[in-house]
PDB file of N, CA and C in Angstrom:
ATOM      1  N   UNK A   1       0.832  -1.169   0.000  1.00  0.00           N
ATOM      2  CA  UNK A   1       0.000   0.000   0.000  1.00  0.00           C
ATOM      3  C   UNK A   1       0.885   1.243   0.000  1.00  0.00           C
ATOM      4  N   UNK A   2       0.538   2.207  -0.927  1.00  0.00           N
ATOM      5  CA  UNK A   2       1.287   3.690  -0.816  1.00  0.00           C
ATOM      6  C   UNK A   2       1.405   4.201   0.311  1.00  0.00           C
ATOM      7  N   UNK A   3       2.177   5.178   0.567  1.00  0.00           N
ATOM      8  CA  UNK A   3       1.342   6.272   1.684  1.00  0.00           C
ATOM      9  C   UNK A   3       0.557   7.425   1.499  1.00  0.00           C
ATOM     10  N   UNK A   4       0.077   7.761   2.102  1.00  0.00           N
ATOM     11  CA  UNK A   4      -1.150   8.596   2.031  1.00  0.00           C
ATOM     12  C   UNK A   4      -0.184  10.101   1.854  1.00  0.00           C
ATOM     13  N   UNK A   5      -0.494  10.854   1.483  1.00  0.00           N
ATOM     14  CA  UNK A   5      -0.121  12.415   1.283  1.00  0.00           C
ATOM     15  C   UNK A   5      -1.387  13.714   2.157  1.00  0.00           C
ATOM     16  N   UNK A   6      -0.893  14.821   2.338  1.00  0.00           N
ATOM     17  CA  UNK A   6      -1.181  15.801   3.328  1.00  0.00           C
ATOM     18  C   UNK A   6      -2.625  16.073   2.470  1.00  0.00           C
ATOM     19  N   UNK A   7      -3.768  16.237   2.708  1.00  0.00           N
ATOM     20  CA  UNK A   7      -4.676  16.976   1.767  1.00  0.00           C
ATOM     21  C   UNK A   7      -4.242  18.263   2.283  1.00  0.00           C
ATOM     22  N   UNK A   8      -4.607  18.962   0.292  1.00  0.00           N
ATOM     23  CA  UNK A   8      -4.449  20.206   0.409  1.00  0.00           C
ATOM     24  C   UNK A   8      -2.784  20.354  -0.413  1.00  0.00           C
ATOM     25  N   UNK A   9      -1.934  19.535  -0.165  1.00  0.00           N
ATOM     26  CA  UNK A   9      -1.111  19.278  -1.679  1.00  0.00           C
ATOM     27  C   UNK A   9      -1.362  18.965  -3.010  1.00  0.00           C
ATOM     28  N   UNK A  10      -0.949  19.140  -3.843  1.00  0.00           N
ATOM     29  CA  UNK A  10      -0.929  18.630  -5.194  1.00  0.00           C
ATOM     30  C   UNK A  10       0.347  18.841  -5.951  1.00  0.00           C
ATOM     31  N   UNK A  11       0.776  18.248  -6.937  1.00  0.00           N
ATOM     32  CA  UNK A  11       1.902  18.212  -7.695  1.00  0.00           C
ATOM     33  C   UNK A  11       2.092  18.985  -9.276  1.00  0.00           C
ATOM     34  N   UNK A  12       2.593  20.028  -9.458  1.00  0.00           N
ATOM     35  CA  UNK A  12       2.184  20.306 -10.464  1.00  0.00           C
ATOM     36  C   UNK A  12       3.816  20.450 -11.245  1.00  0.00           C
ATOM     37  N   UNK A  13       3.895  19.378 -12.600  1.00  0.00           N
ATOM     38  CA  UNK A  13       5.532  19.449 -12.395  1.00  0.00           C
ATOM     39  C   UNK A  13       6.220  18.565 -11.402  1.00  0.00           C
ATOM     40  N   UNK A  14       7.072  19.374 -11.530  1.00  0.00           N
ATOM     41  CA  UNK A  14       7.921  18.889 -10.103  1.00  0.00           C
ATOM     42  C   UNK A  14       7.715  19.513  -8.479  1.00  0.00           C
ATOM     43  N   UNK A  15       7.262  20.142  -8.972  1.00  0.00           N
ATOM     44  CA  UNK A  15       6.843  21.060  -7.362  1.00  0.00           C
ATOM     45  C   UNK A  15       5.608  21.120  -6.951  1.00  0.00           C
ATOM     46  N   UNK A  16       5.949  20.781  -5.801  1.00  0.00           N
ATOM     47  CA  UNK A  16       4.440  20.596  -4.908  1.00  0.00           C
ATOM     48  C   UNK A  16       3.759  21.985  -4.538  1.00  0.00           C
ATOM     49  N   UNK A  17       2.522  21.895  -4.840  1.00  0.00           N
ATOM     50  CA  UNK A  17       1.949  23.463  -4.100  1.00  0.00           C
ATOM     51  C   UNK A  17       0.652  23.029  -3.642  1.00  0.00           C
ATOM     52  N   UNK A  18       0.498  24.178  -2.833  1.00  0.00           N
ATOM     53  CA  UNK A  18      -0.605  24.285  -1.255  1.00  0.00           C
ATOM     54  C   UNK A  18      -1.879  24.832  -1.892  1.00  0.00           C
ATOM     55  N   UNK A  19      -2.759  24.463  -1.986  1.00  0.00           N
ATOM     56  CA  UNK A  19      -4.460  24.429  -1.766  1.00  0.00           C
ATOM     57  C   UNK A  19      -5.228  23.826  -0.897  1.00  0.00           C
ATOM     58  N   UNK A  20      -5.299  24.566   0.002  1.00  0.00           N
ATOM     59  CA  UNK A  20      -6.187  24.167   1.088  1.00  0.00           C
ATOM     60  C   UNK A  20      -7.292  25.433   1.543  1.00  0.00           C
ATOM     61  N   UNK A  21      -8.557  25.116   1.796  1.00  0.00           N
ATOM     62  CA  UNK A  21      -9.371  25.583   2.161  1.00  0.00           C
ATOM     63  C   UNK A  21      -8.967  25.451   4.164  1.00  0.00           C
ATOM     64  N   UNK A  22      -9.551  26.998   4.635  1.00  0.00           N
ATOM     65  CA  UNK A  22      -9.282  27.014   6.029  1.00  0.00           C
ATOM     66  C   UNK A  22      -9.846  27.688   6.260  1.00  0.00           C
ATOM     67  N   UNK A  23     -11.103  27.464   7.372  1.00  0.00           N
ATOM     68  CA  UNK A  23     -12.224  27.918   8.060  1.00  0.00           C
ATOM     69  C   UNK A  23     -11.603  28.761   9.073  1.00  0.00           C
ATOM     70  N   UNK A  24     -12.089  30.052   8.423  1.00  0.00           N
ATOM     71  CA  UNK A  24     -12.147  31.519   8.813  1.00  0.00           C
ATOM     72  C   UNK A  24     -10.737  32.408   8.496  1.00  0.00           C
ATOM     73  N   UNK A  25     -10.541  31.616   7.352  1.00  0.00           N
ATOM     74  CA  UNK A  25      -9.123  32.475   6.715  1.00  0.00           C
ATOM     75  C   UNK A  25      -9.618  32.116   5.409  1.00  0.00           C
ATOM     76  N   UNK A  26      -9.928  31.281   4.389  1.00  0.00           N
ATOM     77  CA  UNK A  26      -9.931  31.183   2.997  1.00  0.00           C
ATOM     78  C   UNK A  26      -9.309  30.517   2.580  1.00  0.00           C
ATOM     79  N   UNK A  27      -9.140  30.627   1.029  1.00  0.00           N
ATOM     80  CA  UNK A  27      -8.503  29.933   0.254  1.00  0.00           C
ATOM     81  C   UNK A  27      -7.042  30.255   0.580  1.00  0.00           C
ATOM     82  N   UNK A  28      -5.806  29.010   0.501  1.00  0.00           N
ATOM     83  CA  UNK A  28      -4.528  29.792   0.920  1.00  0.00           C
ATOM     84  C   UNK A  28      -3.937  28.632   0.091  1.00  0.00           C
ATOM     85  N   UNK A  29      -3.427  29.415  -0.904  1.00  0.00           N
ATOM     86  CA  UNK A  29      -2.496  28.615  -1.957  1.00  0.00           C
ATOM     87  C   UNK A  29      -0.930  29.456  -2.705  1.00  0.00           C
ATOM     88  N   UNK A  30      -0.234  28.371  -2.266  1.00  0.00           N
ATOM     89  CA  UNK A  30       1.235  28.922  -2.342  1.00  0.00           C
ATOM     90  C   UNK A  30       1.609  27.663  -2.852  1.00  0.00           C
ATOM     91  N   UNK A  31       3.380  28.078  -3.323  1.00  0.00           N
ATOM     92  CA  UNK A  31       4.130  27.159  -4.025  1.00  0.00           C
ATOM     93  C   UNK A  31       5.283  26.885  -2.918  1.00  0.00           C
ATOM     94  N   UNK A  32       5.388  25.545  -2.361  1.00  0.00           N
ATOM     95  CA  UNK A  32       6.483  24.979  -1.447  1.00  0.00           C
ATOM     96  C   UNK A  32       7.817  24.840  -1.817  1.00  0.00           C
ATOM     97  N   UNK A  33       7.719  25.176  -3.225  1.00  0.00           N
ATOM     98  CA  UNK A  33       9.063  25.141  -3.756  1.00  0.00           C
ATOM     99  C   UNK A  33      10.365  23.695  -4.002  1.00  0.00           C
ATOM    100  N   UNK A  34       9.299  23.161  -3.513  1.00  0.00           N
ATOM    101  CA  UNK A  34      10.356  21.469  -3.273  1.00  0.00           C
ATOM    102  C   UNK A  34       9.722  20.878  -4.294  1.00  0.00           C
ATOM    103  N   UNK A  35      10.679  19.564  -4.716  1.00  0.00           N
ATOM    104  CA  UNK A  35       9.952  18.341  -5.426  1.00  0.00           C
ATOM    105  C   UNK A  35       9.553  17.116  -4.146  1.00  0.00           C
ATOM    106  N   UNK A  36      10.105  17.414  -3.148  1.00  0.00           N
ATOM    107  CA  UNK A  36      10.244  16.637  -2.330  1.00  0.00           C
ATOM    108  C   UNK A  36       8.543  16.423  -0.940  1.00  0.00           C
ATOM    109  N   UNK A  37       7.691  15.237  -1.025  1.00  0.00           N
ATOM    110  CA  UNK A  37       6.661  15.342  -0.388  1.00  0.00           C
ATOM    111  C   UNK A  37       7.397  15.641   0.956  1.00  0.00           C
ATOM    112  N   UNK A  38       8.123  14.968   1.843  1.00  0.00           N
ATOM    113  CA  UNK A  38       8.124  15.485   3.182  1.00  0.00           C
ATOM    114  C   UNK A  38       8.482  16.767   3.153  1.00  0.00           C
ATOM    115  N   UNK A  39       9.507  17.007   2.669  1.00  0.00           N
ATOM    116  CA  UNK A  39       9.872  18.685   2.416  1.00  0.00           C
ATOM    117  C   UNK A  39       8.727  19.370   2.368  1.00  0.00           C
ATOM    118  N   UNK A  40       7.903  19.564   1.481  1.00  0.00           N
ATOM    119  CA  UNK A  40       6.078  19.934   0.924  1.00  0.00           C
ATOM    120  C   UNK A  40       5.478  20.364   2.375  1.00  0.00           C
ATOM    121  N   UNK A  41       5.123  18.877   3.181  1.00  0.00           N
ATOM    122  CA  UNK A  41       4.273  18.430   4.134  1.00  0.00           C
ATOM    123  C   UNK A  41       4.882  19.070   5.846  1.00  0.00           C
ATOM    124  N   UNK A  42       5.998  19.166   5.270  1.00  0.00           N
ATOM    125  CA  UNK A  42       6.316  20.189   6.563  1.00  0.00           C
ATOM    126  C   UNK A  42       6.374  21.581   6.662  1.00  0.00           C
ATOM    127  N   UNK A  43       6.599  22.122   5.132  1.00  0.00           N
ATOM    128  CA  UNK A  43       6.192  23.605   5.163  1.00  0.00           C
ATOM    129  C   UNK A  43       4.860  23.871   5.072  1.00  0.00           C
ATOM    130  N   UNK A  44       3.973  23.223   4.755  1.00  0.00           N
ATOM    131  CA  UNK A  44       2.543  23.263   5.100  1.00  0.00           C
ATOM    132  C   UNK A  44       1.929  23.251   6.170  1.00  0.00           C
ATOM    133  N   UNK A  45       2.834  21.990   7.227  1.00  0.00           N
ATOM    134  CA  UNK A  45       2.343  22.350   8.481  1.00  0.00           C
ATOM    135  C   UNK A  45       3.036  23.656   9.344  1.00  0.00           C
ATOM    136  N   UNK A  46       4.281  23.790   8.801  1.00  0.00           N
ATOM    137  CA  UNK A  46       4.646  25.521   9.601  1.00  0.00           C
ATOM    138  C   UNK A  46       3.408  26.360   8.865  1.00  0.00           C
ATOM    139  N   UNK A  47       3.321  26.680   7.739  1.00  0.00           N
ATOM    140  CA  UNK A  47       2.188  27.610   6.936  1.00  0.00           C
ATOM    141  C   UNK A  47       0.676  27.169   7.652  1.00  0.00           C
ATOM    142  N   UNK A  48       0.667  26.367   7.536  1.00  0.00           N
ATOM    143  CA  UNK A  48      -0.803  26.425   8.737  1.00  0.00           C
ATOM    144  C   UNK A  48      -0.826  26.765  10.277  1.00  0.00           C
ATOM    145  N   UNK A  49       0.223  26.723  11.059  1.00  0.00           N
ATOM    146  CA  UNK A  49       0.897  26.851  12.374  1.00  0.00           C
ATOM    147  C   UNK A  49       0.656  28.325  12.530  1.00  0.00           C
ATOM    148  N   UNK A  50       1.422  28.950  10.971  1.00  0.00           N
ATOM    149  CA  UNK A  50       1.355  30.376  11.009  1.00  0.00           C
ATOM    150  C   UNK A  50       0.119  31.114  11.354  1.00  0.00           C
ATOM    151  N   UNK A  51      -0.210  30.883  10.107  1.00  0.00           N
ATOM    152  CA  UNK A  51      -2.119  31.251   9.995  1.00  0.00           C
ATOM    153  C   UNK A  51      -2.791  30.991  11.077  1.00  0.00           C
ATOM    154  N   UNK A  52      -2.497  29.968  11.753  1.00  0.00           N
ATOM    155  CA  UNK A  52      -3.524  29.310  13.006  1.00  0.00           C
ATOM    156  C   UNK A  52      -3.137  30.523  13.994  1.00  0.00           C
ATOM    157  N   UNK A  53      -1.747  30.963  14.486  1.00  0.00           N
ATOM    158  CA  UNK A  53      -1.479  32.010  15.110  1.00  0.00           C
ATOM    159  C   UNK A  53      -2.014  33.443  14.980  1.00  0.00           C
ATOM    160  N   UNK A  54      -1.905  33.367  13.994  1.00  0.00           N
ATOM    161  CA  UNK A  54      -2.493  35.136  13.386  1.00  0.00           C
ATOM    162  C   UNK A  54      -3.803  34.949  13.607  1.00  0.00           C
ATOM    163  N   UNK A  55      -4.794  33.979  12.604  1.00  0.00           N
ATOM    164  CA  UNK A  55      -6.414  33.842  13.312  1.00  0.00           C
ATOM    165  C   UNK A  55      -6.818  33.696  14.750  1.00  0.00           C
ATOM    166  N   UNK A  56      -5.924  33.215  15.798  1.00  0.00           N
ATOM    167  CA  UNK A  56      -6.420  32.341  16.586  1.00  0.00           C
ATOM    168  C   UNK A  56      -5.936  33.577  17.703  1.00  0.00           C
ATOM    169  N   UNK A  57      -4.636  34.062  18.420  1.00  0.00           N
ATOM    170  CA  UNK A  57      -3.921  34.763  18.732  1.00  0.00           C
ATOM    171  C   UNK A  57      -3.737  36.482  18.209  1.00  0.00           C
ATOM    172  N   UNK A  58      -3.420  36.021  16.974  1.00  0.00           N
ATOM    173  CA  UNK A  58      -3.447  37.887  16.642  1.00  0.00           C
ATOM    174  C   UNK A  58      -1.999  38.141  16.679  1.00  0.00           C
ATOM    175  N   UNK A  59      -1.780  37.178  16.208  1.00  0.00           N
ATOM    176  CA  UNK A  59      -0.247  37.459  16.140  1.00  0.00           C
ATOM    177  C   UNK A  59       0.356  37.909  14.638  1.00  0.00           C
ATOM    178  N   UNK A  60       0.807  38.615  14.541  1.00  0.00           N
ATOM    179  CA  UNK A  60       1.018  39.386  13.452  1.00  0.00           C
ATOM    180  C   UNK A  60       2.461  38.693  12.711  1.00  0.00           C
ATOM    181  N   UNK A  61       2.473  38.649  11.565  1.00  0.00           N
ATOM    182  CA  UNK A  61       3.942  38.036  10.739  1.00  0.00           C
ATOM    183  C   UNK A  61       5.002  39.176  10.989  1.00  0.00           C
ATOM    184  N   UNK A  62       6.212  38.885  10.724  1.00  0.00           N
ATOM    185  CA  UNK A  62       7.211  39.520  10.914  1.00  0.00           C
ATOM    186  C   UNK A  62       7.603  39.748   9.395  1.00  0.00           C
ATOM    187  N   UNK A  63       7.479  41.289   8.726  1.00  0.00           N
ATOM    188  CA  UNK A  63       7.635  41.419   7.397  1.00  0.00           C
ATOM    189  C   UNK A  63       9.186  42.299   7.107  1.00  0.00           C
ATOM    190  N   UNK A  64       9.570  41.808   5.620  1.00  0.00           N
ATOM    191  CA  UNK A  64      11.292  42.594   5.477  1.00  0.00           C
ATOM    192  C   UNK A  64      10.576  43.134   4.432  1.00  0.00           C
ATOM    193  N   UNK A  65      11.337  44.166   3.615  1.00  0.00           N
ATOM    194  CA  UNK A  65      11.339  44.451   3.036  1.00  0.00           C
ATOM    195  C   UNK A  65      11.412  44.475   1.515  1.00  0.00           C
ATOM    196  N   UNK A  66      12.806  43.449   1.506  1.00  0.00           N
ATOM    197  CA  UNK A  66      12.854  42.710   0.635  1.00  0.00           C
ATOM    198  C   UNK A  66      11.572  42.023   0.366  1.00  0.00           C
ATOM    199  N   UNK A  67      10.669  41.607   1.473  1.00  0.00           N
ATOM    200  CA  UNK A  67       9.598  40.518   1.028  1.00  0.00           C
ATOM    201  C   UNK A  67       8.682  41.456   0.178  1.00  0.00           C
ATOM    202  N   UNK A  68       7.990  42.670   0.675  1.00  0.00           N
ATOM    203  CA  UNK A  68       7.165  43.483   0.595  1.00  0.00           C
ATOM    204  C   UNK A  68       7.369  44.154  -1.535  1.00  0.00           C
ATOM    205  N   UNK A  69       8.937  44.190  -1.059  1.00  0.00           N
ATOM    206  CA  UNK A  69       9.428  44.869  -2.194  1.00  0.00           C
ATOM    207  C   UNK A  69       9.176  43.932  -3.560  1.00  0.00           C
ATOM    208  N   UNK A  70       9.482  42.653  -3.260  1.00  0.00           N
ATOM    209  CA  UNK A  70       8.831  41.507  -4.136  1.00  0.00           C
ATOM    210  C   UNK A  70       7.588  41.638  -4.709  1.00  0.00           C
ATOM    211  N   UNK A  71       7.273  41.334  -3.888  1.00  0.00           N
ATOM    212  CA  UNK A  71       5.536  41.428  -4.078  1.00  0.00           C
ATOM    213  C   UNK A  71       4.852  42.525  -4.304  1.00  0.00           C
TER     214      UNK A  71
END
């Protein structure tokens, strides 16, 4: 038998990216940047960890500039 994978991954290519639906935040879809599932499945669970903090707490992200300037 396979193993089972994180719902809310998918493979597109070689790189895994995040679609997951999350009650009382939305749609939250990003690219993990790995080919690698555990690699994937653990930045998903920090990326949900995150979000869970900010919804749950009110804890605000820590932003650079560089990031801001990107985007």
């Amino acid at each position: 038998m396979g193993r089972r994978r994180t719902p809310g991954l998918r493979k597109a290519g070689d790189v895994w990216h995040i679609q997951k639906e999350i009650p009382g935040y939305g749609v939250f879809r990003c690219s993990t940047g790995t080919g690698d599932l555990t690699e994937a499945e653990r930045y998903l669970s920090f990326k949900l960890e995150e979000i869970r903090r900010q919804t749950v707490y009110g804890v605000r992200p820590v932003r650079y500039f560089a990031e801001a300037a990107a985007k």
